[in-house]
Protein backbone atom coordinates (compact mmCIF):
# COMPACT_ATOMS: atom_id res chain seq x y z
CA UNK A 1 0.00 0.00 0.00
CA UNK A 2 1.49 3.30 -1.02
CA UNK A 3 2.34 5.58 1.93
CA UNK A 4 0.52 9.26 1.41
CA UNK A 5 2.97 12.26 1.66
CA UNK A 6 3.12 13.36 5.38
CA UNK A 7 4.05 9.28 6.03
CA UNK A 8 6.82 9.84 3.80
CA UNK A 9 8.13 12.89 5.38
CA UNK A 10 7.87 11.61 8.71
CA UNK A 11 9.93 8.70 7.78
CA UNK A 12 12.45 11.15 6.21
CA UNK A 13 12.44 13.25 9.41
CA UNK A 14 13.24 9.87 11.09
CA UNK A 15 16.32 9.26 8.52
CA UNK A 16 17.76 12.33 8.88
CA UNK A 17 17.66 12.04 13.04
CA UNK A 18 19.79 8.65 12.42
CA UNK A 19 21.93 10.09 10.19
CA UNK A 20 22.87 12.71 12.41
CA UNK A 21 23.22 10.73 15.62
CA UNK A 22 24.89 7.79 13.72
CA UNK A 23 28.99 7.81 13.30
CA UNK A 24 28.74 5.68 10.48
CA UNK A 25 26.30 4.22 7.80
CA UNK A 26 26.79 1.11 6.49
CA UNK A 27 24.35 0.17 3.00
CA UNK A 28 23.24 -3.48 2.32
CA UNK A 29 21.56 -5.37 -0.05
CA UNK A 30 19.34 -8.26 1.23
CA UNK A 31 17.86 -11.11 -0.68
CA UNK A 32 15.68 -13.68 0.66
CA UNK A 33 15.90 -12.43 4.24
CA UNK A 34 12.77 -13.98 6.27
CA UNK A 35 11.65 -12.37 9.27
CA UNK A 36 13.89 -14.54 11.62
CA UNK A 37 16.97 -13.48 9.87
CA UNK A 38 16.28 -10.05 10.03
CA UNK A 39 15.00 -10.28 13.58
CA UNK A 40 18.26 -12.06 14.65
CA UNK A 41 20.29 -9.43 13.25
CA UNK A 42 18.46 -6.71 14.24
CA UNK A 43 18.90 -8.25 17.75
CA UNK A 44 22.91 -8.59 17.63
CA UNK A 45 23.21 -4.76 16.31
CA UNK A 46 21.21 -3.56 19.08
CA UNK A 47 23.55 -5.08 21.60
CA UNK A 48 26.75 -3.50 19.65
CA UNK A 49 24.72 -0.07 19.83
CA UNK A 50 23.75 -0.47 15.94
CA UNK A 51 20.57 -0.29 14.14
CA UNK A 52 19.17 -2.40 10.97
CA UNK A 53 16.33 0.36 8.69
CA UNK A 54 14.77 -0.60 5.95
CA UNK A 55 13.53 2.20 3.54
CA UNK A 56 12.63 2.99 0.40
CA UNK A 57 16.04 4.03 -1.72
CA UNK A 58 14.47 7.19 -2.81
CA UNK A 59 13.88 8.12 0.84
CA UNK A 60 17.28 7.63 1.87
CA UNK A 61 18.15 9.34 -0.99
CA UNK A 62 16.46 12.68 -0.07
CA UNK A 63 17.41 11.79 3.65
CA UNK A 64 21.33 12.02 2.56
CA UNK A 65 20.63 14.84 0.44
CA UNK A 66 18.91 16.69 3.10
CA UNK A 67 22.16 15.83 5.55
CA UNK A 68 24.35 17.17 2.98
CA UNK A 69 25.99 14.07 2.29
CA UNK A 70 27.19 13.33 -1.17
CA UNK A 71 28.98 11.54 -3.27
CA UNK A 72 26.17 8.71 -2.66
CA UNK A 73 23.25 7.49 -4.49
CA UNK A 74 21.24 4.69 -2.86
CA UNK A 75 18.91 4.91 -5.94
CA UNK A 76 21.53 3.45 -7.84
CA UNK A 77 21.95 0.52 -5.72
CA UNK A 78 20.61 -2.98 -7.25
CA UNK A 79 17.92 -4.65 -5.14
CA UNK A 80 16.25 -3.94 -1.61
CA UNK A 81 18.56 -1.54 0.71
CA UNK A 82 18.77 -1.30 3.84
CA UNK A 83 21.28 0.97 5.95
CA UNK A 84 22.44 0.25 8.89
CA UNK A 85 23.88 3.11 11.66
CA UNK A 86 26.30 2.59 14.31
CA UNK A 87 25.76 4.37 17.00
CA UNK A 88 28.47 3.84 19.37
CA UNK A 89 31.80 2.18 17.73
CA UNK A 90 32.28 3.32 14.09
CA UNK A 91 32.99 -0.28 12.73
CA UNK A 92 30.87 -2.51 15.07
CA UNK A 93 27.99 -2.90 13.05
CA UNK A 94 29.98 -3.19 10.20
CA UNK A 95 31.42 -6.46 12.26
CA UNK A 96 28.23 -7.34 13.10
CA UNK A 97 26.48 -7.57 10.00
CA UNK A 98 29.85 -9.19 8.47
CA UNK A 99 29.87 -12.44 10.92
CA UNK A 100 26.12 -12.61 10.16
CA UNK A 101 26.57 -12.60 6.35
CA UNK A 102 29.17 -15.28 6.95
CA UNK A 103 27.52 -17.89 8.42
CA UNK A 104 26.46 -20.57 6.60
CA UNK A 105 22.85 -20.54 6.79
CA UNK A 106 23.01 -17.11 5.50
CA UNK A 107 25.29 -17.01 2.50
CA UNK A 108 24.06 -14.80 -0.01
CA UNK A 109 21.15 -13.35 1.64
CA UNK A 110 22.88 -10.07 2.42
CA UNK A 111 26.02 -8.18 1.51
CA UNK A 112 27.89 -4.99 1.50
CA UNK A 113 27.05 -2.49 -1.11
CA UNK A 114 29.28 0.91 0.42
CA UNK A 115 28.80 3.38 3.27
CA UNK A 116 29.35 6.40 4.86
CA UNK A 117 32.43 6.97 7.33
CA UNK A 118 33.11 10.76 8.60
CA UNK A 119 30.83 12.02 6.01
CA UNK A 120 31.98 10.47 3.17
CA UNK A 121 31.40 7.85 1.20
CA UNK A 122 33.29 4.24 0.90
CA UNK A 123 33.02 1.53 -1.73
CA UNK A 124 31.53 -2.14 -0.72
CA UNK A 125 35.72 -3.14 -0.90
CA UNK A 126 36.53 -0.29 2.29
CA UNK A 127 33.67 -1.57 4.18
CA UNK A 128 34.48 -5.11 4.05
CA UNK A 129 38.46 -4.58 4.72
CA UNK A 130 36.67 -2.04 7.52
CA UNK A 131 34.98 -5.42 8.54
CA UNK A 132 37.67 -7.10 9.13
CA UNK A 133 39.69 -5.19 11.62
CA UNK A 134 40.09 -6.00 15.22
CA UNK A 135 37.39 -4.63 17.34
CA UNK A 136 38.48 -1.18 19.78
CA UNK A 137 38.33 -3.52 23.28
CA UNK A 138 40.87 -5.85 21.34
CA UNK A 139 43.24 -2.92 20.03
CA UNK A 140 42.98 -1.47 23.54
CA UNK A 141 44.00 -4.96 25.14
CA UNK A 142 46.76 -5.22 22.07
CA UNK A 143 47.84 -1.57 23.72
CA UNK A 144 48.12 -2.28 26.83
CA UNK A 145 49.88 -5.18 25.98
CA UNK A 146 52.52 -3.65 23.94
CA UNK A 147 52.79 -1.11 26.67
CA UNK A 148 53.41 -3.72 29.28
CA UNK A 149 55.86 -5.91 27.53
CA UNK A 150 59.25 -3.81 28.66
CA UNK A 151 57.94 -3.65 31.98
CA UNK A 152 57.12 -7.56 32.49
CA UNK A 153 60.85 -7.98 30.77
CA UNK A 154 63.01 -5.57 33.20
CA UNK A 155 60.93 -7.45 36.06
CA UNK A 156 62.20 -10.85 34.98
CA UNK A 157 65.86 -9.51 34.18
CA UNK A 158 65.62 -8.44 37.88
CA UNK A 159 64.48 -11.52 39.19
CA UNK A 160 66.58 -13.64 37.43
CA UNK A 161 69.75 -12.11 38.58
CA UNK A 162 68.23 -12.61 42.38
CA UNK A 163 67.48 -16.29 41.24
CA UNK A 164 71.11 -16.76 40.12
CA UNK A 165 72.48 -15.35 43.31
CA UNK A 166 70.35 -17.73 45.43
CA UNK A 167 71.98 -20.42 43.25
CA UNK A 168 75.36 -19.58 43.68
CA UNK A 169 74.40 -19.15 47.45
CA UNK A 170 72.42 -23.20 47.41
CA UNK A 171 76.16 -24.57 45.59
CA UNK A 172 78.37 -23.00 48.02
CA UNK A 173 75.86 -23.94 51.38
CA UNK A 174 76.25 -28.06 49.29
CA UNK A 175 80.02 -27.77 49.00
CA UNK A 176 80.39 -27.26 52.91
């Protein structure tokens, strides 16, 4: 059933609000997604602070527009569209939606066709090598790893010299 004007503006009012509040937009194409598919991953991007929208391409379109992002034509994309905003973490949905298109019961039904990252846009290619990078908690933990390294090895220099002296100490106590 065709939506009358004011229904259309509201849902571009809505659009622009999660453009604005998003820090990136990721676009998909979706084929033969049933309504447990998309409730699934609707479910696992609301836990990573993400959000799956499905709307009319000439909507988003005019949405975009209307945020003065260019560069980007969702009209252009082939199929259904969806986009999908990350709220917190820039690349979490992105993660998200890539584990979910990887599993097998869902190969094919939905892929990467570009995005938006600090206001401009990126091919299906960035997305998917965005995709694959390690998570912030595990580049933090990769930090503080790397940060604790030369500490953890000046400690066991330390200690080892105090473990060789008790040595020499144990040999000369045997020898008497």
């Amino acid at each position: 059933m065709a939506k009358s004007r004011e229904q259309k503006g509201e849902i571009i009012r809505s659009l622009k609000e999660k453009i604005a509040k998003s820090k990136s937009i990721v676009f998909t194409k979706f084929n033969q997604f049933g309504v447990k598919d998309n409730e699934d991953l609707r479910r696992k991007l609301k836990k990573e602070n993400g959000e799956f929208y499905v709307a009319k391409k000439t909507l988003l379109d005019l949405a975009l527009k209307d945020s003065n992002i260019s560069g980007l034509a969702p009209k252009e994309f082939d199929g259904k569209v969806a986009a999908v905003f990350s709220y917190g973490d820039e690349i979490a949905a992105t993660k998200v939606v890539d584990k979910f298109k990887s599993d097998k019961d869902k190969e094919g039904k939905i892929d990467f066709v570009g995005g938006i990252m600090e206001g401009k846009f990126i091919s299906a290619e960035e997305v998917n090598a965005l995709a694959k990078l390690p998570g912030r908690q595990e580049l933090y933990a990769k930090l503080v790893g790397s940060i604790n390294a030369p500490v953890s090895g000046f400690v066991n220099v330390l200690t080892g010299n105090l473990r060789s002296l008790v040595n020499v100490l144990k040999a000369i106590e045997e020898k008497k």
